[in-house]
C-alpha atoms as a PDB file:
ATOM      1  CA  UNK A   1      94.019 -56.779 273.217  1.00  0.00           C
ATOM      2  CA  UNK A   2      93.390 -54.822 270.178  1.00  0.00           C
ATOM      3  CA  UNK A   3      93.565 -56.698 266.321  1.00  0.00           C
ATOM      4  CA  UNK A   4      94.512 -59.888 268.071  1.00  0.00           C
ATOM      5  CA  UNK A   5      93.663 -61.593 264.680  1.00  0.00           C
ATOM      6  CA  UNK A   6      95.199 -59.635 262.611  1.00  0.00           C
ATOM      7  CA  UNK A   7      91.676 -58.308 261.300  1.00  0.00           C
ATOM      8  CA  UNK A   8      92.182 -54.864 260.694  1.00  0.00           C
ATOM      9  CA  UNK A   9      95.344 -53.939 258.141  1.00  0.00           C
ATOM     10  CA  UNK A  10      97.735 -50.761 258.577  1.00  0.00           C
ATOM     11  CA  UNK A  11     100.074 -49.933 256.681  1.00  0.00           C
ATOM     12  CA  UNK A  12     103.422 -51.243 255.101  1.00  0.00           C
ATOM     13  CA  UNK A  13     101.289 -55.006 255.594  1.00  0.00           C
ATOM     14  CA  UNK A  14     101.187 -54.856 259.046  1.00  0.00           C
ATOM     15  CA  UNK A  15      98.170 -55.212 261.192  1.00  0.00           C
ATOM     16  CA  UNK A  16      96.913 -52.062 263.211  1.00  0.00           C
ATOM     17  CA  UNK A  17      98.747 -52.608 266.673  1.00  0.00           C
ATOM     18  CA  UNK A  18     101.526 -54.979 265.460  1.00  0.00           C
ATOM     19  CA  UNK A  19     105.077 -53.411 264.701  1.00  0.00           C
ATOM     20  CA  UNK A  20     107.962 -55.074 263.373  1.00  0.00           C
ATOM     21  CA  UNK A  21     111.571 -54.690 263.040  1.00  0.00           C
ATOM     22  CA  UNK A  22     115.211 -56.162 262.451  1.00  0.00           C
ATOM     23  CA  UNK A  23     118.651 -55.389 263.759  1.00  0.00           C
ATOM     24  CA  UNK A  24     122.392 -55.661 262.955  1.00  0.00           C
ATOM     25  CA  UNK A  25     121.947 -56.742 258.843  1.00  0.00           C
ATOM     26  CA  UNK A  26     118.684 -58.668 258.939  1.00  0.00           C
ATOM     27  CA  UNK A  27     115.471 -58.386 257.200  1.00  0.00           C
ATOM     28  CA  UNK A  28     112.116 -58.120 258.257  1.00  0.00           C
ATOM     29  CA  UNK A  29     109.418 -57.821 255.064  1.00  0.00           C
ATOM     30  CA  UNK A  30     105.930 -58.142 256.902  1.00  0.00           C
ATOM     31  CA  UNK A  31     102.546 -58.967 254.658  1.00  0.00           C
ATOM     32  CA  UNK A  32      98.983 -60.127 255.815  1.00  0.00           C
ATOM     33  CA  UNK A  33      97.267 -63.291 254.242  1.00  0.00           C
ATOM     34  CA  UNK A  34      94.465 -65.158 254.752  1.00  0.00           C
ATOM     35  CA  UNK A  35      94.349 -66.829 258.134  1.00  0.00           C
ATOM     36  CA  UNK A  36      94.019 -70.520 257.976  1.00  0.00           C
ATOM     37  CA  UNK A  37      92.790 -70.854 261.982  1.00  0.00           C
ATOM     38  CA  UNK A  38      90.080 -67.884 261.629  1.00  0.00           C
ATOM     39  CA  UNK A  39      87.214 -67.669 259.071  1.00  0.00           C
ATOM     40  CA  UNK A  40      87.827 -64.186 257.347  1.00  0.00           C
ATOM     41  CA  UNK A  41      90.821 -63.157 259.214  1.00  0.00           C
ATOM     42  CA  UNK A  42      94.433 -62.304 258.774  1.00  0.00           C
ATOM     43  CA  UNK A  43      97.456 -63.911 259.365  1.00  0.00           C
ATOM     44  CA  UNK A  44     100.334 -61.561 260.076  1.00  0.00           C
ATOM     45  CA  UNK A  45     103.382 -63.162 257.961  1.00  0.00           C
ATOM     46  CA  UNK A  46     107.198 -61.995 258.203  1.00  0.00           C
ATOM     47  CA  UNK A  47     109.791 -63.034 255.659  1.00  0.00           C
ATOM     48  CA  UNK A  48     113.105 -62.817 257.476  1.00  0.00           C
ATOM     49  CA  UNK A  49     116.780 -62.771 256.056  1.00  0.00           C
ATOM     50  CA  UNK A  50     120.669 -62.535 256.975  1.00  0.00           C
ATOM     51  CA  UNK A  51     119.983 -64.300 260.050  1.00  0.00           C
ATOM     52  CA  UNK A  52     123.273 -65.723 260.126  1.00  0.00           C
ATOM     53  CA  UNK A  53     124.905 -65.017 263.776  1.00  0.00           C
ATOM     54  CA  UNK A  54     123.955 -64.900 267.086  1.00  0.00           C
ATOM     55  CA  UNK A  55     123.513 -60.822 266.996  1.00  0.00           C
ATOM     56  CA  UNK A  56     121.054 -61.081 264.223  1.00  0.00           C
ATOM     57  CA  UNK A  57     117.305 -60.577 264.905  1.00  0.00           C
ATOM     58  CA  UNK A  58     113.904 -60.065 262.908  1.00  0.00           C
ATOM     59  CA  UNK A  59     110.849 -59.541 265.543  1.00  0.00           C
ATOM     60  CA  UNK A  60     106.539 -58.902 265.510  1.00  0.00           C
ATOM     61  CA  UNK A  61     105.668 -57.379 268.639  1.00  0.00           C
ATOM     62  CA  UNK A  62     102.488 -55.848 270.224  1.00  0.00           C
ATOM     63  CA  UNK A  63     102.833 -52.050 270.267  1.00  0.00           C
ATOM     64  CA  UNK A  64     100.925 -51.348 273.244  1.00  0.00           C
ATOM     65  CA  UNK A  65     102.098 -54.332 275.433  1.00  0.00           C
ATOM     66  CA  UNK A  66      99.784 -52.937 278.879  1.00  0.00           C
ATOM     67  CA  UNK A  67      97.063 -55.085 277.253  1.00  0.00           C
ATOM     68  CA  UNK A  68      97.546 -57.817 280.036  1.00  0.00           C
ATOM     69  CA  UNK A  69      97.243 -57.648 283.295  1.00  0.00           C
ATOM     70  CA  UNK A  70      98.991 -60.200 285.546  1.00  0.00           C
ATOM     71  CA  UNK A  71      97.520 -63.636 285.780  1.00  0.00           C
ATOM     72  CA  UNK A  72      95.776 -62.985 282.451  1.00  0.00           C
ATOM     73  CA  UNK A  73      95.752 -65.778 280.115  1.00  0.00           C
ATOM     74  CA  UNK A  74      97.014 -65.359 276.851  1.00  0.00           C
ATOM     75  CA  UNK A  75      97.064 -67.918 273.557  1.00  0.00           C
ATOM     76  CA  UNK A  76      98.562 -67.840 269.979  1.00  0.00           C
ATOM     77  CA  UNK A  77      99.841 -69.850 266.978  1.00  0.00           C
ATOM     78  CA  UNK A  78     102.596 -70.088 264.916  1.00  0.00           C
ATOM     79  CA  UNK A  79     104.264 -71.841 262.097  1.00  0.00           C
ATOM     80  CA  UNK A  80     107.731 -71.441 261.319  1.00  0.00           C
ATOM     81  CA  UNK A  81     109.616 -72.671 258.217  1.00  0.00           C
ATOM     82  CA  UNK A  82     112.799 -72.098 258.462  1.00  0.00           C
ATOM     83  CA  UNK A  83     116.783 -73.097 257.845  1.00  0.00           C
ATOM     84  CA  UNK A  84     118.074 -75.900 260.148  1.00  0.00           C
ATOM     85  CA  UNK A  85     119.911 -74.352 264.053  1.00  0.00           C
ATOM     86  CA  UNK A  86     117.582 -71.126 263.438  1.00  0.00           C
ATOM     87  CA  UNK A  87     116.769 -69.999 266.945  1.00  0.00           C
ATOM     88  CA  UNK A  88     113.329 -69.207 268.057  1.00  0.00           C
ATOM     89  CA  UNK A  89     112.276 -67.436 270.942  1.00  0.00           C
ATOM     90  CA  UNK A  90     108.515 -66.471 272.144  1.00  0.00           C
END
């Protein structure tokens, strides 16, 4: 997997091979920071908004997702702060 740590920035503070978006009103406003799990890395950071129904979405996904091949292991991290009843899905 390409930039798995976020290490190389594109543009519009995302990293190189990350995309993100929103749908039906919400917000998506991506930024990299300092990563607090890797020396010298990036942490890929999305400030969402007007998720306030069920048909709202903000997402980070992999843009090339033929990076794993079955039975491949994969691991991440994430911290969420967010409103109470916000629903999360990985």
């Amino acid at each position: 997997m390409y930039n798995p740590s976020f290490d190389v920035a594109g543009n519009d503070g995302l990293a190189i091979g990350w995309g993100s978006g929103a749908a039906n009103g919400a917000t998506a406003i991506p930024s990299l920071l300092p990563s607090t799990l890797a020396p010298g890395g990036l942490a890929q950071r999305l400030d969402m908004t007007q998720l306030d129904s069920a048909n709202k979405y903000a997402q980070l996904y992999l843009l090339n997702r033929s990076t794993f091949s079955a039975g491949q292991a994969a691991s991440g991290a994430v911290y969420f702060r967010a409103t109470a009843s916000l629903r999360v899905q990985l």
